[in-house]
C-alpha atoms as a PDB file:
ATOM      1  CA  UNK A   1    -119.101  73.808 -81.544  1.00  0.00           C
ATOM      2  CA  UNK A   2    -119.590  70.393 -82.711  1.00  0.00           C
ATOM      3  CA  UNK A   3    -122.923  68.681 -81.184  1.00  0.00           C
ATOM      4  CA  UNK A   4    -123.125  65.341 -81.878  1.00  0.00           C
ATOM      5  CA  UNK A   5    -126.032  64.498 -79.570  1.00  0.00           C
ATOM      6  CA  UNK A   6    -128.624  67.201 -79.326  1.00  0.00           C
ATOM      7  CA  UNK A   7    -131.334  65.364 -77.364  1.00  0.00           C
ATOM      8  CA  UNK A   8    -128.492  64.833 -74.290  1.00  0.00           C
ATOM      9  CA  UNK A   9    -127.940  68.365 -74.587  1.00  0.00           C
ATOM     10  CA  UNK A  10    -131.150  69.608 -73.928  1.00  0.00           C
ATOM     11  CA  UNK A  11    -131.651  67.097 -71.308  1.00  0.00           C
ATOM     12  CA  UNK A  12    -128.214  68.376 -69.501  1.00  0.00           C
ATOM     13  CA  UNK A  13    -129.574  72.269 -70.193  1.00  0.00           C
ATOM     14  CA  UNK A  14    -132.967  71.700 -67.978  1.00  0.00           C
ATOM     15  CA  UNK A  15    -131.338  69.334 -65.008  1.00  0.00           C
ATOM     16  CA  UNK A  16    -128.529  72.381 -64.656  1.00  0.00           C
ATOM     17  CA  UNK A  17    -130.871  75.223 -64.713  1.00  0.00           C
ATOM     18  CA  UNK A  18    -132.996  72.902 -61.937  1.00  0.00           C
ATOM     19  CA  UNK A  19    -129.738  72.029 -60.053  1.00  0.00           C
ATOM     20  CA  UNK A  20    -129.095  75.743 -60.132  1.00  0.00           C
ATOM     21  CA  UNK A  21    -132.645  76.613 -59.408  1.00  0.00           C
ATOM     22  CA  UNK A  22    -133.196  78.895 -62.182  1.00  0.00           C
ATOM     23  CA  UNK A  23    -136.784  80.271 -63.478  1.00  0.00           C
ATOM     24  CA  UNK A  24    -135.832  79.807 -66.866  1.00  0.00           C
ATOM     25  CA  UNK A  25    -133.570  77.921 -69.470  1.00  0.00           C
ATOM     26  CA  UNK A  26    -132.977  78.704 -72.856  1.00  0.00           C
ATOM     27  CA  UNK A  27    -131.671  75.973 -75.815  1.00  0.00           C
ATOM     28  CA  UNK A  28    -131.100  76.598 -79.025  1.00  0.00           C
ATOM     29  CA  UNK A  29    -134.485  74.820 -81.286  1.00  0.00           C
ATOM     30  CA  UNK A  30    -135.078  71.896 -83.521  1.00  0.00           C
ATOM     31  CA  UNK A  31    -137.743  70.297 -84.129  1.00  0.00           C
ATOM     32  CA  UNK A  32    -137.491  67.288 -82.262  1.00  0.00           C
ATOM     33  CA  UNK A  33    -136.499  69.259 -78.886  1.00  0.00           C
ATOM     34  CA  UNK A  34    -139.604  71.342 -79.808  1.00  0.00           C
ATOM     35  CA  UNK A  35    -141.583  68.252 -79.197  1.00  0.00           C
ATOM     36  CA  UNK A  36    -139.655  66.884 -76.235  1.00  0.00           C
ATOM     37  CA  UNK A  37    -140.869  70.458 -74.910  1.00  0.00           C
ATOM     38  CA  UNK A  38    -144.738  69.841 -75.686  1.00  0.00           C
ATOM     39  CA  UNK A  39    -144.669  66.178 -73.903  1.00  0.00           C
ATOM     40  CA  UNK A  40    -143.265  67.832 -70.853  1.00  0.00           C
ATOM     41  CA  UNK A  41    -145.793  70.520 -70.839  1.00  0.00           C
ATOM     42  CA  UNK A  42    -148.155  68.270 -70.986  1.00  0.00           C
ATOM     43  CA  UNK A  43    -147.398  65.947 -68.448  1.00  0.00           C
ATOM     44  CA  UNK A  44    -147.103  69.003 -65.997  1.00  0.00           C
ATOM     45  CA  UNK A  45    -142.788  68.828 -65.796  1.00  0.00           C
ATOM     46  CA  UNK A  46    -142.331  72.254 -66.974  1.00  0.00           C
ATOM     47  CA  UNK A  47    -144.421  75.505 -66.138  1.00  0.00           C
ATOM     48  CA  UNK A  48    -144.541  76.511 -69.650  1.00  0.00           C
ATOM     49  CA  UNK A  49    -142.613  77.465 -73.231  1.00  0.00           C
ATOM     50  CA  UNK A  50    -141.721  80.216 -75.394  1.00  0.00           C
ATOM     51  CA  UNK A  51    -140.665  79.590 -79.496  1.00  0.00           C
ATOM     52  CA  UNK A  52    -138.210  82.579 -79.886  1.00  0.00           C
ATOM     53  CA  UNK A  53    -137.515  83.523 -83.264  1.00  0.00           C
ATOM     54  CA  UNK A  54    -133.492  84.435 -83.587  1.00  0.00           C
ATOM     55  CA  UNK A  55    -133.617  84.165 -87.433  1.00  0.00           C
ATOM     56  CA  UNK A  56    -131.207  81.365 -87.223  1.00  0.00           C
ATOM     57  CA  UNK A  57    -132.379  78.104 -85.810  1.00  0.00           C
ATOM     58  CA  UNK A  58    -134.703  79.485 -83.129  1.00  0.00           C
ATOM     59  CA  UNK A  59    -134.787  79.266 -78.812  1.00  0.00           C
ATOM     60  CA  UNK A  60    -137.097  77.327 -77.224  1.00  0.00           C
ATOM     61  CA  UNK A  61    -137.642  79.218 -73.803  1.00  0.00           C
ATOM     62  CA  UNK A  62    -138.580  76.730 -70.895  1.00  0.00           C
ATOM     63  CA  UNK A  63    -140.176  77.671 -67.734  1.00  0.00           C
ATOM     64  CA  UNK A  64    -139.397  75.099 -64.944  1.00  0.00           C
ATOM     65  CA  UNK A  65    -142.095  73.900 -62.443  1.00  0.00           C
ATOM     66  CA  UNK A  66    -141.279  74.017 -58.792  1.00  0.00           C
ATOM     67  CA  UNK A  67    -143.298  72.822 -55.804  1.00  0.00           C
ATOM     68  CA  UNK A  68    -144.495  75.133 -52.419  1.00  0.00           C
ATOM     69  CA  UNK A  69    -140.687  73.902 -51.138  1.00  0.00           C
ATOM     70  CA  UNK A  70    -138.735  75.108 -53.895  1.00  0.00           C
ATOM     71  CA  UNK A  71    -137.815  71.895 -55.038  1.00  0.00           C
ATOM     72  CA  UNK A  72    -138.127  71.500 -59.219  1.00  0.00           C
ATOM     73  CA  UNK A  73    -140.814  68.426 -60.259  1.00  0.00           C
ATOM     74  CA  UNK A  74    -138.400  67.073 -62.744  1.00  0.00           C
ATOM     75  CA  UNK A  75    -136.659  64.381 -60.012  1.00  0.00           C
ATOM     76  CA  UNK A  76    -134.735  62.691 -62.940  1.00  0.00           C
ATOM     77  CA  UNK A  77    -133.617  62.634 -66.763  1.00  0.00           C
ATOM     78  CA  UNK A  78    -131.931  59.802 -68.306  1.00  0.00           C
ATOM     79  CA  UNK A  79    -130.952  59.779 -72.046  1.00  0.00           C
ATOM     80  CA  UNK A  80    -131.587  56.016 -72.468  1.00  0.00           C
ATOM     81  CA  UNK A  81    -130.584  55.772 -76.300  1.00  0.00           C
ATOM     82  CA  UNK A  82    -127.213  57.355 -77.633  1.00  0.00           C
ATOM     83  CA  UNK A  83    -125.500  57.667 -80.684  1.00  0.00           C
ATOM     84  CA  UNK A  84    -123.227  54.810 -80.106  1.00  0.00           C
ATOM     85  CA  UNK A  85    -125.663  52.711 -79.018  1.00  0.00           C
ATOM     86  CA  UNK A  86    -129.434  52.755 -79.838  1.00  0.00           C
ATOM     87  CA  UNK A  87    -132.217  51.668 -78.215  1.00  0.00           C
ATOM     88  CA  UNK A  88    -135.109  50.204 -79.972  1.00  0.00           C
ATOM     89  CA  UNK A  89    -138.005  48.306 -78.124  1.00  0.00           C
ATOM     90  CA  UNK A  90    -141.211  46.743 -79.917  1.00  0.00           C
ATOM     91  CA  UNK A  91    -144.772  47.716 -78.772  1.00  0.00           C
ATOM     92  CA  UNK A  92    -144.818  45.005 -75.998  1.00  0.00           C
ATOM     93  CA  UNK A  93    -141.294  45.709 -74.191  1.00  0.00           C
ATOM     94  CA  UNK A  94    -141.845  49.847 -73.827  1.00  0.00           C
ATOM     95  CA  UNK A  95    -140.794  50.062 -69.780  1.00  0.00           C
ATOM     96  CA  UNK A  96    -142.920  51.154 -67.488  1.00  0.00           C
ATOM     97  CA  UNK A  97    -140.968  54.262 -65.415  1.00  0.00           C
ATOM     98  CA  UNK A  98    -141.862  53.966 -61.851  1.00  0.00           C
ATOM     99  CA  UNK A  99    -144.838  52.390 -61.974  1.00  0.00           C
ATOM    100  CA  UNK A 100    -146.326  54.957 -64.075  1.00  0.00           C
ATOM    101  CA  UNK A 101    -145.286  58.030 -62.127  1.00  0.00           C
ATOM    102  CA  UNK A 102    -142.930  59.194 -64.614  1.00  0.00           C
ATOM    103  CA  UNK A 103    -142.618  58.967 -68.288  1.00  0.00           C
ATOM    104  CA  UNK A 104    -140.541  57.120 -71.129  1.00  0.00           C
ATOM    105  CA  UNK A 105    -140.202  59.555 -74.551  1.00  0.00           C
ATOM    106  CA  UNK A 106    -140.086  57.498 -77.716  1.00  0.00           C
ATOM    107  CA  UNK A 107    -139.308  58.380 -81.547  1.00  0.00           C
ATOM    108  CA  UNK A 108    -141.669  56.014 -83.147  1.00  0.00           C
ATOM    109  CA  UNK A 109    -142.916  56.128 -87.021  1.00  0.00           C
ATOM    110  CA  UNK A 110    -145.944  58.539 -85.491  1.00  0.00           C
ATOM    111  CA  UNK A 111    -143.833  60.878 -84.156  1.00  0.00           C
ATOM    112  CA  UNK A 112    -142.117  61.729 -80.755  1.00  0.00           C
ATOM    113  CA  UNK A 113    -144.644  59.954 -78.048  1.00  0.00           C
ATOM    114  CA  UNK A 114    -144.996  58.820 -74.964  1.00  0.00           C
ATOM    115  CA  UNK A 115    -145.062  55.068 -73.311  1.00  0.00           C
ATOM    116  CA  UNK A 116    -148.226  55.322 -72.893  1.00  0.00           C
ATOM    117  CA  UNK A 117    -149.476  56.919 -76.485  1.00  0.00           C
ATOM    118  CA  UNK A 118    -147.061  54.020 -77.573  1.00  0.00           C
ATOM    119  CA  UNK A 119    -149.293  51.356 -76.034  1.00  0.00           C
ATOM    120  CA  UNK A 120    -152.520  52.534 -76.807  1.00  0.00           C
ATOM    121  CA  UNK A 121    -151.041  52.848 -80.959  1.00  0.00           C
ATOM    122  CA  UNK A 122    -149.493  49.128 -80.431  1.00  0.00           C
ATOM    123  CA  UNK A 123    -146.280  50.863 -81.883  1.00  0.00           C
ATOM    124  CA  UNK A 124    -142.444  50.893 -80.812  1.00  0.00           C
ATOM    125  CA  UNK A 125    -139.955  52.531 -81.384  1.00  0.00           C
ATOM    126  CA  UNK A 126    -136.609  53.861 -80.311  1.00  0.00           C
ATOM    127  CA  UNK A 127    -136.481  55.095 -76.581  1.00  0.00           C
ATOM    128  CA  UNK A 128    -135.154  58.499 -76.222  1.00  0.00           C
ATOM    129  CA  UNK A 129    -135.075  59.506 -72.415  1.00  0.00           C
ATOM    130  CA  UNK A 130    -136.762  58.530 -69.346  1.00  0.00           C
ATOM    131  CA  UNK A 131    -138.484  61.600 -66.932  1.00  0.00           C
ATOM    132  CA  UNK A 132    -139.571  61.863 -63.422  1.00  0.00           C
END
């Protein structure tokens, strides 16, 4: 199988397993998912992770977060820059996602980061997805 955008992948893997109400989700590891993983710990989207060693590439086991109603925290994902068409934006044009509510995930020189980290660092970069 031929993936020629990983990032959109993983982002598909997590809204299905939501759609579909499932506890867990597994995708196959790199590095950069790895940190999409952390930032969404972090900001509370997912319950929590597991690094499975396969001895190939690894899995990356995520937990999902849902609320007293069943209903999964992560409202939205958007892959915002593709392999066809990037999407770069300098320290003062990173977008604010719903008035701060939710998140924008950037690949900047420092590493995978959010909007926020991105304005506090004065850095840009190019905009990976959008969350809330």
């Amino acid at each position: 199988m031929s993936m020629t955008d990983p990032v959109a992948d993983y982002l598909t893997r997590i809204r299905n397993a939501a759609k579909a109400k499932h506890a867990k989700v597994d995708i196959p590891a790199s590095n950069v998912k790895r940190e999409l993983t952390k930032i969404l710990k972090d900001y509370k989207f997912i319950k929590n992770y597991l690094n499975i060693d396969d001895g190939k590439q690894g899995i990356i086991r995520i937990y999902l977060q849902y609320d007293e109603n069943d209903i999964c925290v992560i409202k939205k994902m958007i892959r915002v820059s593709k392999p066809g068409l990037r999407k770069y934006v300098g320290s003062k044009e990173i977008p604010r996602i719903l008035n701060n509510l939710g998140i924008a995930i950037l690949s900047t020189s420092r590493g995978i980061i959010t909007d926020k980290q991105a304005r506090e660092m004065n850095i840009g970069g190019e905009v990976l997805c959008y969350v809330w």
